[in-house]
PDB file of N, CA and C in Angstrom:
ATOM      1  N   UNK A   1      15.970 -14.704  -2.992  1.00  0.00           N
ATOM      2  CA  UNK A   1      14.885 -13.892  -2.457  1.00  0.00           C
ATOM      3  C   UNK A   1      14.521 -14.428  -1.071  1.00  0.00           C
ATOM      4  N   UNK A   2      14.785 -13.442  -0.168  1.00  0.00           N
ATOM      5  CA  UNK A   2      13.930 -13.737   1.189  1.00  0.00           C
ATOM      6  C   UNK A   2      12.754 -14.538   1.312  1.00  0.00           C
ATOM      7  N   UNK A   3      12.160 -15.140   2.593  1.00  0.00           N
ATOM      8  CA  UNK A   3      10.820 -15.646   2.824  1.00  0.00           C
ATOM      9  C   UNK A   3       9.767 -14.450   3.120  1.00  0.00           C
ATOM     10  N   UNK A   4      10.074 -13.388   3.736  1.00  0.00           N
ATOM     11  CA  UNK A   4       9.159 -12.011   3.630  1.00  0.00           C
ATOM     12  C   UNK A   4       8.670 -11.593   2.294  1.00  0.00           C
ATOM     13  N   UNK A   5      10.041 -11.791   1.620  1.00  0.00           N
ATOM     14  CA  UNK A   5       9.753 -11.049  -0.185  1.00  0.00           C
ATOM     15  C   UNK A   5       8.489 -12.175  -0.400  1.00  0.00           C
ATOM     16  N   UNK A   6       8.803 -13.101  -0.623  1.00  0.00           N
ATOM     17  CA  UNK A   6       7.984 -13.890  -1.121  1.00  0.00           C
ATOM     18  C   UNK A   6       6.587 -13.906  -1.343  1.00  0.00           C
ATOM     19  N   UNK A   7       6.577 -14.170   0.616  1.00  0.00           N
ATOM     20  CA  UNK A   7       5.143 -13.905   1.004  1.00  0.00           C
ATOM     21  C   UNK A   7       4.211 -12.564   0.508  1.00  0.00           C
ATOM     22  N   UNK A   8       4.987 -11.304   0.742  1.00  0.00           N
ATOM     23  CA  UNK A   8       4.488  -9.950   0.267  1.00  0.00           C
ATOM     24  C   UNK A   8       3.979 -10.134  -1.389  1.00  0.00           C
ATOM     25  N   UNK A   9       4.681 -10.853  -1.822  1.00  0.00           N
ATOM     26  CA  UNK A   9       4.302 -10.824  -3.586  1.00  0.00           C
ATOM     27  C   UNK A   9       3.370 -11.629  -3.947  1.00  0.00           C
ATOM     28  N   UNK A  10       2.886 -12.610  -3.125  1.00  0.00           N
ATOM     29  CA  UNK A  10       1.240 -13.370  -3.406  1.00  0.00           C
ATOM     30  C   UNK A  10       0.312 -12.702  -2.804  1.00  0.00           C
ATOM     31  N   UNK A  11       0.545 -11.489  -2.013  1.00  0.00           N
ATOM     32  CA  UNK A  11      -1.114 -10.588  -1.451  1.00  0.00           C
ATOM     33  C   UNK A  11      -1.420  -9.706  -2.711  1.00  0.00           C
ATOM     34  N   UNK A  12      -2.794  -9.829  -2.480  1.00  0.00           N
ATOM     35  CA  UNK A  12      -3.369  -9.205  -3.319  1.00  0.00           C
ATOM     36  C   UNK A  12      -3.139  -7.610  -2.838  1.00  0.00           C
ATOM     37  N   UNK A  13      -3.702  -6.316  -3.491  1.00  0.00           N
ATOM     38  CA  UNK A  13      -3.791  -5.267  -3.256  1.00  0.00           C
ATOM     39  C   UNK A  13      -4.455  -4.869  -1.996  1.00  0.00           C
ATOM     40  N   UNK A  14      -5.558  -5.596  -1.645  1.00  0.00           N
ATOM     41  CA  UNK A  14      -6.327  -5.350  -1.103  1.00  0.00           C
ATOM     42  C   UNK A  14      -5.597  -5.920   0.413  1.00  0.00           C
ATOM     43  N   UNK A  15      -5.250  -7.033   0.215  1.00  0.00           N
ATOM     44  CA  UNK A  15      -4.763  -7.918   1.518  1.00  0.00           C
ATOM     45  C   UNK A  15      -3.390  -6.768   2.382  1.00  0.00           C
ATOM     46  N   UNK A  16      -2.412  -6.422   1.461  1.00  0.00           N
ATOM     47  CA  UNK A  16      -1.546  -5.357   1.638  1.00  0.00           C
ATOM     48  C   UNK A  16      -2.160  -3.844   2.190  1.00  0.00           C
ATOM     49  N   UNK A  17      -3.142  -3.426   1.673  1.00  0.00           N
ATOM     50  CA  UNK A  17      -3.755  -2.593   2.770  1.00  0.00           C
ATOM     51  C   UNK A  17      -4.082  -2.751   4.103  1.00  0.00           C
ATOM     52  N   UNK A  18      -4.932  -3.952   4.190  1.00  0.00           N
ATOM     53  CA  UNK A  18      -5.415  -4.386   5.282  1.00  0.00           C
ATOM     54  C   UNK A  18      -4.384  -4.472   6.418  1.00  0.00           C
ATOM     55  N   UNK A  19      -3.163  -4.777   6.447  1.00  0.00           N
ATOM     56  CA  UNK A  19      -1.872  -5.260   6.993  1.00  0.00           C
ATOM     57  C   UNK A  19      -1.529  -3.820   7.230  1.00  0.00           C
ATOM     58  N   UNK A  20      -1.508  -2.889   6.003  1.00  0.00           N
ATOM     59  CA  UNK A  20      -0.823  -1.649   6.605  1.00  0.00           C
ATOM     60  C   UNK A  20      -1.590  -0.904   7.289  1.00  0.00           C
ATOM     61  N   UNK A  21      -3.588  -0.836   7.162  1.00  0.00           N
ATOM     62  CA  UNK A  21      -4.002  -0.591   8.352  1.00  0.00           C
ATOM     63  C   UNK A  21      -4.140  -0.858   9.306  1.00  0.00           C
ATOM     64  N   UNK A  22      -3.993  -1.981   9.459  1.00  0.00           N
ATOM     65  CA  UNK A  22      -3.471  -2.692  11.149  1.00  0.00           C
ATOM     66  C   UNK A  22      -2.503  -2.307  12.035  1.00  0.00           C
ATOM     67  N   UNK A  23      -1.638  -2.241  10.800  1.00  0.00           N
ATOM     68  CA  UNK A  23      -0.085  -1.780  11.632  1.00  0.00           C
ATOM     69  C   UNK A  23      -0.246  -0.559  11.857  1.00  0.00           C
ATOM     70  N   UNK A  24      -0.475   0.565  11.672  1.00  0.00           N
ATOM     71  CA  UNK A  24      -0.807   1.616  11.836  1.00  0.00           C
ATOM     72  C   UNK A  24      -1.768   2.124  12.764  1.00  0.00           C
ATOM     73  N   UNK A  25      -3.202   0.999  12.846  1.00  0.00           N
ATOM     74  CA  UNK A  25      -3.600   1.581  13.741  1.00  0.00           C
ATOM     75  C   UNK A  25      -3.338   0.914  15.365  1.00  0.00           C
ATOM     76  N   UNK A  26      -2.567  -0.546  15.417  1.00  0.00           N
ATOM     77  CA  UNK A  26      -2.240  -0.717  16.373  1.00  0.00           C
ATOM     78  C   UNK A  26      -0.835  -0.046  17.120  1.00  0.00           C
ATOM     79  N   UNK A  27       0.144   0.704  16.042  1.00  0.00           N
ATOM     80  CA  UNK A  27       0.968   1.497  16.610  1.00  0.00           C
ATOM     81  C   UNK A  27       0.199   3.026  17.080  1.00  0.00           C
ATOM     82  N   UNK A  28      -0.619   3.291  16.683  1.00  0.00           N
ATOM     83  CA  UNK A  28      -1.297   4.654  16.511  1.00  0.00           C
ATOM     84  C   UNK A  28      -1.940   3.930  18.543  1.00  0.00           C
ATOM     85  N   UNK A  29      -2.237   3.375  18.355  1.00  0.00           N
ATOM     86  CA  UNK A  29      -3.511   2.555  20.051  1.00  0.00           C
ATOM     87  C   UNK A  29      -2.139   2.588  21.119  1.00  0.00           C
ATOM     88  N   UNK A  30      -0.961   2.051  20.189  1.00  0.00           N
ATOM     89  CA  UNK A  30       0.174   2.137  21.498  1.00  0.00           C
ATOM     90  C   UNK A  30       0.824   3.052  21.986  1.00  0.00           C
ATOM     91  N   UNK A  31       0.786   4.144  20.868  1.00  0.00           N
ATOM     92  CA  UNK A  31       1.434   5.571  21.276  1.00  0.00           C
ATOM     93  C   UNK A  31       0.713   6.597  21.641  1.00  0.00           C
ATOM     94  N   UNK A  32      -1.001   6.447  21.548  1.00  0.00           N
ATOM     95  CA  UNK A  32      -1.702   7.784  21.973  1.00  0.00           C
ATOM     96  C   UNK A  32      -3.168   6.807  21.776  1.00  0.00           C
ATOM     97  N   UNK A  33      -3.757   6.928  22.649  1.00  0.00           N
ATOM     98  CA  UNK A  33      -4.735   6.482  22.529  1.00  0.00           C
ATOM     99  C   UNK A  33      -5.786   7.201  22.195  1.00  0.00           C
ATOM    100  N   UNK A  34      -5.370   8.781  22.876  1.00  0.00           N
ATOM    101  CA  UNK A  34      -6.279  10.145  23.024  1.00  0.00           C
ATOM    102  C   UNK A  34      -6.483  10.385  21.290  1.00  0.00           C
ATOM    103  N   UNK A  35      -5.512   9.748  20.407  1.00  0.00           N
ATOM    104  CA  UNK A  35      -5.391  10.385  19.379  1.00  0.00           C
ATOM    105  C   UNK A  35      -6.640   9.672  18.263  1.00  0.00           C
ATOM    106  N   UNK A  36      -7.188  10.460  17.389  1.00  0.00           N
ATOM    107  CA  UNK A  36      -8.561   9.749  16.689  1.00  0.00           C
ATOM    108  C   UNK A  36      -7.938   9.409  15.321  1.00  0.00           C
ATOM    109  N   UNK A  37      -7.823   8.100  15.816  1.00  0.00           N
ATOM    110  CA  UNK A  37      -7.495   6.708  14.313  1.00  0.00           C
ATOM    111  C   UNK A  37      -7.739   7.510  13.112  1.00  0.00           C
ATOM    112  N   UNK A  38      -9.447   7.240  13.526  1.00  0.00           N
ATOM    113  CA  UNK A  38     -10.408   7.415  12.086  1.00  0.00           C
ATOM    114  C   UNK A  38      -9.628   8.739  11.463  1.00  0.00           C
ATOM    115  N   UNK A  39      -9.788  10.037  12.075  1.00  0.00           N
ATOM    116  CA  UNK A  39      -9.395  11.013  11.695  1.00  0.00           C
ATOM    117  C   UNK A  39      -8.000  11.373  10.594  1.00  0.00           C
ATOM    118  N   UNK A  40      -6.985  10.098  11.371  1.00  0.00           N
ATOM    119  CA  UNK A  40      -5.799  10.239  10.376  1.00  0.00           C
ATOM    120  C   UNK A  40      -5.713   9.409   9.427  1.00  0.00           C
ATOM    121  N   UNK A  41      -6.602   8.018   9.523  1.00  0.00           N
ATOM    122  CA  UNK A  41      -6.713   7.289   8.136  1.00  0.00           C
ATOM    123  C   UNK A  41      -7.415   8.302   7.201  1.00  0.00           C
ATOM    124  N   UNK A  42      -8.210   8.509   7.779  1.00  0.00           N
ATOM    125  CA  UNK A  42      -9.191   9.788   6.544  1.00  0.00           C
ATOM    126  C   UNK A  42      -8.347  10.766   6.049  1.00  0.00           C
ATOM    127  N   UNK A  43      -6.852  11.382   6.503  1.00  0.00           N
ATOM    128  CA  UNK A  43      -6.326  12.339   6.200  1.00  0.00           C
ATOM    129  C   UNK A  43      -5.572  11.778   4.638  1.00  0.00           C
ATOM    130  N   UNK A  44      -4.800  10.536   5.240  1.00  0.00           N
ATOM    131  CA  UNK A  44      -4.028  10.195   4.039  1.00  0.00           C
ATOM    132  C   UNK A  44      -4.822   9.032   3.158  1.00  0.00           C
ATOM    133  N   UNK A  45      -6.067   9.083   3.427  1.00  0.00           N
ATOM    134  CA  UNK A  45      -7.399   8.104   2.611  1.00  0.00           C
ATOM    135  C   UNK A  45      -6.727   6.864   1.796  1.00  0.00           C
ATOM    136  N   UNK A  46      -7.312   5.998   1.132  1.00  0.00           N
ATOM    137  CA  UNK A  46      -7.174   4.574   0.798  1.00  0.00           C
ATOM    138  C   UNK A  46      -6.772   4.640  -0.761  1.00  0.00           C
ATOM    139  N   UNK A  47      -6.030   4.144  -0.861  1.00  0.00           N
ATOM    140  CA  UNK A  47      -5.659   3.553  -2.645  1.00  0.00           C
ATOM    141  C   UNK A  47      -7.492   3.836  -3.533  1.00  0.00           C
ATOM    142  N   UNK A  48      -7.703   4.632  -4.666  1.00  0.00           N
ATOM    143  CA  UNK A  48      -8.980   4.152  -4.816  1.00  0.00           C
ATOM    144  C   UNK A  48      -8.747   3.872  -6.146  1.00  0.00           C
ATOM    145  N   UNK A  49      -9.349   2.763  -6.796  1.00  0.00           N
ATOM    146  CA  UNK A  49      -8.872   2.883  -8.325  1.00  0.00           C
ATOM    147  C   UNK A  49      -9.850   2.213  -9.409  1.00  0.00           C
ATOM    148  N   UNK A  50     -10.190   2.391 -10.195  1.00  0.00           N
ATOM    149  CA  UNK A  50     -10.731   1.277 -11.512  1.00  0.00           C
ATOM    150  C   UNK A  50      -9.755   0.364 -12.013  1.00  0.00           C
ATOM    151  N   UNK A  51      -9.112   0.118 -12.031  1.00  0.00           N
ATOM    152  CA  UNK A  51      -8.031  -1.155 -12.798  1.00  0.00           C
ATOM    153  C   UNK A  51      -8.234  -1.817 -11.911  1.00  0.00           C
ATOM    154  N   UNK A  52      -8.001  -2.919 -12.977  1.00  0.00           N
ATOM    155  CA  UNK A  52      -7.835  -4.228 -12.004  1.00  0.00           C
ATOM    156  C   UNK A  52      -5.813  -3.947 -11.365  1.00  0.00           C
ATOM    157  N   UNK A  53      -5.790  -4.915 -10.929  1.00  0.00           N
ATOM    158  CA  UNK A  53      -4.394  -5.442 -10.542  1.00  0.00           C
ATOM    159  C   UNK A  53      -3.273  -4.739 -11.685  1.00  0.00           C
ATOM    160  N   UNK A  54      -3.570  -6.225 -12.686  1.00  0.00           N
ATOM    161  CA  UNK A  54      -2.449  -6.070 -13.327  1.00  0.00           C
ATOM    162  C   UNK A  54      -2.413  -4.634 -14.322  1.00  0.00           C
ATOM    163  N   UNK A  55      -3.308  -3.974 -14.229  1.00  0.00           N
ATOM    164  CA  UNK A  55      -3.159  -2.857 -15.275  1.00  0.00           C
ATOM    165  C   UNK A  55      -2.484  -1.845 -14.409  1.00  0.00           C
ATOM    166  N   UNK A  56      -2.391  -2.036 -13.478  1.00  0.00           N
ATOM    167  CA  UNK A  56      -1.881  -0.973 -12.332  1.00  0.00           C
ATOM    168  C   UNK A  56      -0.252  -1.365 -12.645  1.00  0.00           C
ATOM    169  N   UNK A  57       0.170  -2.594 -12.057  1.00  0.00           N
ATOM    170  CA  UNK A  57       1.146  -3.331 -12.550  1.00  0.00           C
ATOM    171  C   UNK A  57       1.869  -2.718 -13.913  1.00  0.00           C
ATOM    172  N   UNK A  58       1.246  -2.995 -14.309  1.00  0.00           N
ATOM    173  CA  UNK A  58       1.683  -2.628 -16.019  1.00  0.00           C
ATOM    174  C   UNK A  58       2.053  -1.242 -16.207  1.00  0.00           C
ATOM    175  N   UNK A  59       1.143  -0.352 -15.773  1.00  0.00           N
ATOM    176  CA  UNK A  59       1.173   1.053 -15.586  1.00  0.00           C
ATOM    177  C   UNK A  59       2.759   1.179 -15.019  1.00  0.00           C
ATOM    178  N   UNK A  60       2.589   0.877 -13.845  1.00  0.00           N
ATOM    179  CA  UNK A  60       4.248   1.356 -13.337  1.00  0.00           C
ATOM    180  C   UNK A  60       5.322   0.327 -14.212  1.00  0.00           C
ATOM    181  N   UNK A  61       5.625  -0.720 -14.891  1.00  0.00           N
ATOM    182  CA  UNK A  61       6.068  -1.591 -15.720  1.00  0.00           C
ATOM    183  C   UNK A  61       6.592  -0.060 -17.040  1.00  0.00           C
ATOM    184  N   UNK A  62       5.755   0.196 -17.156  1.00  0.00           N
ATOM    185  CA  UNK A  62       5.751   1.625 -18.355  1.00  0.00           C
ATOM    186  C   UNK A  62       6.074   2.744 -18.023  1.00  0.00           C
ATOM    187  N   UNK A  63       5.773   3.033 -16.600  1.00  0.00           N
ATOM    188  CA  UNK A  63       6.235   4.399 -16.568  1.00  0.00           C
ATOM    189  C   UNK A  63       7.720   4.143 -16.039  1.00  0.00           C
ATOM    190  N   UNK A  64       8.359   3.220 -15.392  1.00  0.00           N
ATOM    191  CA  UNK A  64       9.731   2.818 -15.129  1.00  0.00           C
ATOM    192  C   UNK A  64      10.701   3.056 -16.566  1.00  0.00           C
ATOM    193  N   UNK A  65       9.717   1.912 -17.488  1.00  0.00           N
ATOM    194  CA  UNK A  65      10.897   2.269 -18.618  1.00  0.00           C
ATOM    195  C   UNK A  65      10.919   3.699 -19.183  1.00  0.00           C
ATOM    196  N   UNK A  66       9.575   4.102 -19.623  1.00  0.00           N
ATOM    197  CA  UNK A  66       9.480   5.271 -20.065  1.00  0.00           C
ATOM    198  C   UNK A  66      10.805   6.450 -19.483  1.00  0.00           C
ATOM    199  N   UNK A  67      10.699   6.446 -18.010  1.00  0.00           N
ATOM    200  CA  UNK A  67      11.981   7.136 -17.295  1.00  0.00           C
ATOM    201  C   UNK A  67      12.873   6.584 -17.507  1.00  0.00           C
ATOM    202  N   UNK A  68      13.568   5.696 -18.072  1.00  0.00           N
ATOM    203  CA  UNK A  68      14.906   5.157 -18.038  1.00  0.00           C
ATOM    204  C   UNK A  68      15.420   5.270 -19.809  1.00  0.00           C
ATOM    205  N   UNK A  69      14.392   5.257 -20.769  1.00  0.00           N
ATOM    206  CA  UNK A  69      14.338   5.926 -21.887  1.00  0.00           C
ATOM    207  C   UNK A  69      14.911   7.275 -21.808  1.00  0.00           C
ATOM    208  N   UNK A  70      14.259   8.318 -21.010  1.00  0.00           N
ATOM    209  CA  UNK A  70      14.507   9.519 -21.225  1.00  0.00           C
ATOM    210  C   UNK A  70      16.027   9.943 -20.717  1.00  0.00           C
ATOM    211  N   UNK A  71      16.788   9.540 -20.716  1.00  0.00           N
ATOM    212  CA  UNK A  71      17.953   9.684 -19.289  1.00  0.00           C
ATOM    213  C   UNK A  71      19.031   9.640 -20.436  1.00  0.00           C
TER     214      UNK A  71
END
């Protein structure tokens, strides 16, 4: 396993957003400035959820096999 993989798999949920709104809005500042941030984070809006972590985890853990069952 890579040193990227690695690192990516100890952020929390929350930390992994933060990173992809950054990146996004500092490519969004380099290619148009005219263009309104806020407006397109709001379009494709934020992860929102009640589970913790690992039930989310688990969730896709189940729905993976579940599809590989059906096949």
């Amino acid at each position: 396993m890579n040193k990227p993989t690695r690192i990516l798999e100890n952020l929390t949920m929350k930390q992994l957003e933060l990173i992809i709104e950054r990146i996004v809005q500092k490519n969004l500042n380099k290619d148009n400035n005219n263009y309104d941030n806020e407006k397109l984070l709001n379009t494709f809006g934020k992860w929102e959820d009640t589970k913790i972590e690992e039930e989310i985890i688990e969730e896709i853990y189940r729905s993976r096999n579940n599809n590989l069952e059906s096949i």
